[in-house]
N, C-alpha and C. Protein backbone atom coordinates (compact mmCIF):
# COMPACT_ATOMS: atom_id res chain seq x y z
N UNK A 1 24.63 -4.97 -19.97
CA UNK A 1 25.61 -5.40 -18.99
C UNK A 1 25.92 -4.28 -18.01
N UNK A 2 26.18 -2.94 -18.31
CA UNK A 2 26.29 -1.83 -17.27
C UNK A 2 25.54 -1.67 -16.63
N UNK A 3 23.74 -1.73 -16.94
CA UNK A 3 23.15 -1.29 -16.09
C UNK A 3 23.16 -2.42 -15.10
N UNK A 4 23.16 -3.90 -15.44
CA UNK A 4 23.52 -4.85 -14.70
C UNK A 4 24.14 -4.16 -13.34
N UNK A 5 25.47 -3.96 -14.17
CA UNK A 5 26.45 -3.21 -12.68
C UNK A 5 26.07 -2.63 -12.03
N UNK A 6 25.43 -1.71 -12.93
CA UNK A 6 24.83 0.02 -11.90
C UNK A 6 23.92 -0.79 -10.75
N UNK A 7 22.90 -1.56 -11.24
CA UNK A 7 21.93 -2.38 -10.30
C UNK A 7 22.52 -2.92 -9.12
N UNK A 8 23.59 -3.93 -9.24
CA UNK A 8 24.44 -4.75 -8.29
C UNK A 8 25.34 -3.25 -7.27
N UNK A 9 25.67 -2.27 -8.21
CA UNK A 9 26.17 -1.20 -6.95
C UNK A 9 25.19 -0.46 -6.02
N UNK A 10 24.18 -0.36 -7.10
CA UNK A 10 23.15 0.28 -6.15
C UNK A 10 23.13 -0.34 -5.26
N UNK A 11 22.64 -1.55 -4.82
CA UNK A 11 22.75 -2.50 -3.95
C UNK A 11 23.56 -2.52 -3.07
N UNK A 12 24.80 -2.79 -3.49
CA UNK A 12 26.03 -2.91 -2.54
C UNK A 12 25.98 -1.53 -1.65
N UNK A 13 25.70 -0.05 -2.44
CA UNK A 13 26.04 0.92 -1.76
C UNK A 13 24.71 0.91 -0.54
N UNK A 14 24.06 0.68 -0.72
CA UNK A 14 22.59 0.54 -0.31
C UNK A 14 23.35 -0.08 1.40
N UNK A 15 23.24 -1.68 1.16
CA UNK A 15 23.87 -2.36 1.85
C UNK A 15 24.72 -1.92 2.57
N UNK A 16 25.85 -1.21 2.32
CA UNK A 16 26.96 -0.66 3.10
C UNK A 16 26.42 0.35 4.23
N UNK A 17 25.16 1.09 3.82
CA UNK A 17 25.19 2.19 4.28
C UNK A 17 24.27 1.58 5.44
N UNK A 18 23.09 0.93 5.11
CA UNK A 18 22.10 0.71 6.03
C UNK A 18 23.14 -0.38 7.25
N UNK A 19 24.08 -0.99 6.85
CA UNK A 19 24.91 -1.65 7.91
C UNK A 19 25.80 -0.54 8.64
N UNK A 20 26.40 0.18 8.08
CA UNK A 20 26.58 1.54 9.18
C UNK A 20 25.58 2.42 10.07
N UNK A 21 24.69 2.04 10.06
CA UNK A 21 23.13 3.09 10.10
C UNK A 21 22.95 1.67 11.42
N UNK A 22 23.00 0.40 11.02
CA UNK A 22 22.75 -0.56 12.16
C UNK A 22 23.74 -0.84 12.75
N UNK A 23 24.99 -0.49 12.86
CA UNK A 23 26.17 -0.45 13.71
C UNK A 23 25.87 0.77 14.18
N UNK A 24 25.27 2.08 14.18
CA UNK A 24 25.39 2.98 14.93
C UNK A 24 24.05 2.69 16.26
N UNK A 25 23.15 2.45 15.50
CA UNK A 25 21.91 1.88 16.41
C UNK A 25 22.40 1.26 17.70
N UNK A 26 22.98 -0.04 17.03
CA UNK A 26 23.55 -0.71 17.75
C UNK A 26 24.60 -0.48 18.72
N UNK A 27 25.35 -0.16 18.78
CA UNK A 27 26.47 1.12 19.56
C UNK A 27 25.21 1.83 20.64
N UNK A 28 24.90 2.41 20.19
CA UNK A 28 23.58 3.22 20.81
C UNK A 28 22.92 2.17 21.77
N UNK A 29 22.51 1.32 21.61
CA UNK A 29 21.90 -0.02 22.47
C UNK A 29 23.03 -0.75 23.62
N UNK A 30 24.25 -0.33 22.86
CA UNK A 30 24.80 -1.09 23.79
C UNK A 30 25.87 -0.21 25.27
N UNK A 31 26.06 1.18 24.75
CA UNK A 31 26.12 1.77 25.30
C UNK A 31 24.81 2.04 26.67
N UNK A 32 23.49 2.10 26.03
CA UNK A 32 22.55 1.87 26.80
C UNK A 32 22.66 0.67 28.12
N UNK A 33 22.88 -0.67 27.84
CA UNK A 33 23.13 -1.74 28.33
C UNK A 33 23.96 -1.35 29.17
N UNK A 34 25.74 -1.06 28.67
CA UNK A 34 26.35 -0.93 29.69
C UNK A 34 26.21 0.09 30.98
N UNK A 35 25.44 1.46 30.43
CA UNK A 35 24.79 1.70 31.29
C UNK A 35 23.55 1.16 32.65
N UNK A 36 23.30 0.47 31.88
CA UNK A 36 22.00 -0.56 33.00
C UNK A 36 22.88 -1.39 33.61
N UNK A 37 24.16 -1.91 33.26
CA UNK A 37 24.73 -2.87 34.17
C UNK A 37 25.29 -1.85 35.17
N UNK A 38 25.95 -0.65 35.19
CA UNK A 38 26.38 0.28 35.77
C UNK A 38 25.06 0.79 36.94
N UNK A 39 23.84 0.89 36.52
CA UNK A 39 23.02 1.54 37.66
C UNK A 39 22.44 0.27 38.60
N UNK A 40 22.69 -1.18 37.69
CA UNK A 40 22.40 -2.18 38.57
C UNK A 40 23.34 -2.32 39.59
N UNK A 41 24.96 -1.72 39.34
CA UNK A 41 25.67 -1.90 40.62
C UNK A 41 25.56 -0.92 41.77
N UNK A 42 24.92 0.28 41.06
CA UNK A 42 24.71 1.14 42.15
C UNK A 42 23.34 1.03 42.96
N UNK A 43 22.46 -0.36 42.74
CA UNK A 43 21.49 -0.41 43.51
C UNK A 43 20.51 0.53 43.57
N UNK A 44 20.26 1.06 42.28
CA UNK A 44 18.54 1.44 41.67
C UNK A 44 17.74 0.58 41.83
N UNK A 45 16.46 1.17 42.09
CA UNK A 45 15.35 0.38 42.09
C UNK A 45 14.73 -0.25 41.08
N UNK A 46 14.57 -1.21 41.65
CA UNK A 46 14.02 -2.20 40.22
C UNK A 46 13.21 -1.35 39.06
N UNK A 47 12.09 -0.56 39.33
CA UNK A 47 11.45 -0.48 38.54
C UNK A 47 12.49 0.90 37.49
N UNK A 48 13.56 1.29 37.69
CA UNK A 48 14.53 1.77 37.09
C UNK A 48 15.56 0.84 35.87
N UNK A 49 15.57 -0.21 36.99
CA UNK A 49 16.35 -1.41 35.90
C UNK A 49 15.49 -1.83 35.01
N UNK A 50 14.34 -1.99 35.45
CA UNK A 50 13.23 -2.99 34.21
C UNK A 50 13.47 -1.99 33.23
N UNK A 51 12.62 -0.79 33.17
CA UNK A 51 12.74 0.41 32.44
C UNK A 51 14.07 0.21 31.45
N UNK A 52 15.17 0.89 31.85
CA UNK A 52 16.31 0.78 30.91
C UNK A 52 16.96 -0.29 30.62
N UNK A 53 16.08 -1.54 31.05
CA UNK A 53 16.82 -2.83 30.50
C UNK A 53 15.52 -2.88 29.14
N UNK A 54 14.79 -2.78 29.06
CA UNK A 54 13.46 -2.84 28.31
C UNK A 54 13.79 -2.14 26.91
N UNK A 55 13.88 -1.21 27.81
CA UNK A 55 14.81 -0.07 26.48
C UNK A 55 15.61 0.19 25.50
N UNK A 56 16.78 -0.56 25.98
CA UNK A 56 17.73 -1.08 25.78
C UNK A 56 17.42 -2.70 24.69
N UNK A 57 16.64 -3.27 25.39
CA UNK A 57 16.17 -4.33 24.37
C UNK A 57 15.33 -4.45 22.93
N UNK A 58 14.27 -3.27 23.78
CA UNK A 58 13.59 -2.70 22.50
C UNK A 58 13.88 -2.22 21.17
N UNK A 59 15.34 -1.22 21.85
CA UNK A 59 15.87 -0.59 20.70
C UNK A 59 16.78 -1.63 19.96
N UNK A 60 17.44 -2.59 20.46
CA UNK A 60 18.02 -3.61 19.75
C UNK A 60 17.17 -4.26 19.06
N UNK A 61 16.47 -4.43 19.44
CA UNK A 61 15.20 -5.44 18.58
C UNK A 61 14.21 -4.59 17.14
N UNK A 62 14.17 -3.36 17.69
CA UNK A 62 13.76 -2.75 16.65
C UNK A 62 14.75 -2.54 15.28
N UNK A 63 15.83 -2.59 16.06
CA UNK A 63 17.45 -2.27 15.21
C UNK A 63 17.55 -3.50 14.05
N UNK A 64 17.27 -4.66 14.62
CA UNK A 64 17.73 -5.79 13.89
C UNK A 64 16.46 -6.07 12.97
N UNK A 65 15.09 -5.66 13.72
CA UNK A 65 13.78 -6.14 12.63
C UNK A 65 14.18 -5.01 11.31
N UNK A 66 14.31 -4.13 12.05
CA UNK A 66 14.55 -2.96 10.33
C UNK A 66 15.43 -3.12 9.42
N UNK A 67 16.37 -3.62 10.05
CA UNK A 67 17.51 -3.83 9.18
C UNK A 67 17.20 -5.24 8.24
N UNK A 68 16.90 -6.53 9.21
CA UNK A 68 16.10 -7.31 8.34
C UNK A 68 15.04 -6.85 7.25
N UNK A 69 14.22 -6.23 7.26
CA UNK A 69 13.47 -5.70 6.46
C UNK A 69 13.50 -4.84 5.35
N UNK A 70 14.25 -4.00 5.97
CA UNK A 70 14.97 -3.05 4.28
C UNK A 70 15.90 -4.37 3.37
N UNK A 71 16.91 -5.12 4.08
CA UNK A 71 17.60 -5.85 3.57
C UNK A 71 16.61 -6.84 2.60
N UNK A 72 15.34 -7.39 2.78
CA UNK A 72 14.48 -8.08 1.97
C UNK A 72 13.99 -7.07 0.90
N UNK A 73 13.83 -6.20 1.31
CA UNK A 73 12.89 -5.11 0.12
C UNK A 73 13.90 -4.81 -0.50
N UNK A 74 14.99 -4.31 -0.32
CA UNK A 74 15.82 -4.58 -1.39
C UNK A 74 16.73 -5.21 -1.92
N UNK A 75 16.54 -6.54 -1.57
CA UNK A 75 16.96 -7.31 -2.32
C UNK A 75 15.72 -7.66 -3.66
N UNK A 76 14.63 -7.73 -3.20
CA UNK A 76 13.30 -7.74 -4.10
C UNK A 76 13.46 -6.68 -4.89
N UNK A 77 13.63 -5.70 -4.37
CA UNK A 77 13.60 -4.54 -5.48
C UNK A 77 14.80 -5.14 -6.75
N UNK A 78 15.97 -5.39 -5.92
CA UNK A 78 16.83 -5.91 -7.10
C UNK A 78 16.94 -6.68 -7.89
N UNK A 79 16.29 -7.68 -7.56
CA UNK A 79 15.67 -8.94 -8.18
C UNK A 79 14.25 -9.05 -9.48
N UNK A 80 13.73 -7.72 -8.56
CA UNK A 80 12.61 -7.58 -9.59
C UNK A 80 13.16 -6.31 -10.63
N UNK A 81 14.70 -5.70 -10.12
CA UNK A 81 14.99 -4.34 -11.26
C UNK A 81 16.34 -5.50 -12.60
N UNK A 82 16.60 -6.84 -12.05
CA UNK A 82 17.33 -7.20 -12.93
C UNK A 82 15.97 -8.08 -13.86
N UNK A 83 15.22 -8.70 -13.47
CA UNK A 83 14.02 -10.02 -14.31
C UNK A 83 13.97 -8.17 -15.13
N UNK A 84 13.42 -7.16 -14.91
CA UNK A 84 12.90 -6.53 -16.00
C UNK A 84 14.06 -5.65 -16.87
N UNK A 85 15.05 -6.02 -16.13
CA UNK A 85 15.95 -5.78 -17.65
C UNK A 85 16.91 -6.89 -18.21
N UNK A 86 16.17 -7.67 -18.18
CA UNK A 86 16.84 -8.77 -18.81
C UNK A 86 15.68 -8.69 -20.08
C-alpha cells in the first residue's frame, strides 16, 4: 500500500512540476505575441511580423506537444510501475 502512495506522489510531483515548466514556456510565448502585436502597430515589415508571429507559434506548439507527451509517458510509466507491483 505505501509504495502504492510513493507511486501516485511520484506522479503528482512529476505533474506539478512539468505544469510549472509549461506555464513558464508559455508566459515566454505569450510575452513573445504581445510583442508581435506591439511591432505590428509600429508598422514593421511584413517579413518581420511573419518571423515573430511564427515564432511565437512554434514555441507554443512545441510547448503543448511536450507537455502532452511527457504527460502520456508518464502516466504509462505509472501504470506499468503499479500492474508490476501489484
Amino acid at each position: 500500500m505505501l509504495e502504492s502512495i510513493q507511486l501516485v506522489l511520484r506522479f503528482v510531483v512529476q505533474m506539478v512540476v512539468a505544469a510549472a515548466l509549461f506555464a513558464a514556456v508559455a508566459g515566454v510565448a505569450y510575452v513573445l505575441w504581445v510583442g508581435d502585436v506591439w511591432l505590428q502597430k509600429q508598422g514593421v515589415p511584413d517579413y518581420i511580423k511573419l518571423g515573430v508571429s511564427g515564432v511565437t507559434a512554434l514555441l507554443f506548439a512545441l510547448d503543448v506537444i511536450c507537455f502532452v507527451c511527457f504527460t502520456v509517458a508518464e502516466t504509462w510509466k505509472l501504470l506499468r510501475d503499479i500492474i508490476v507491483s501489484i
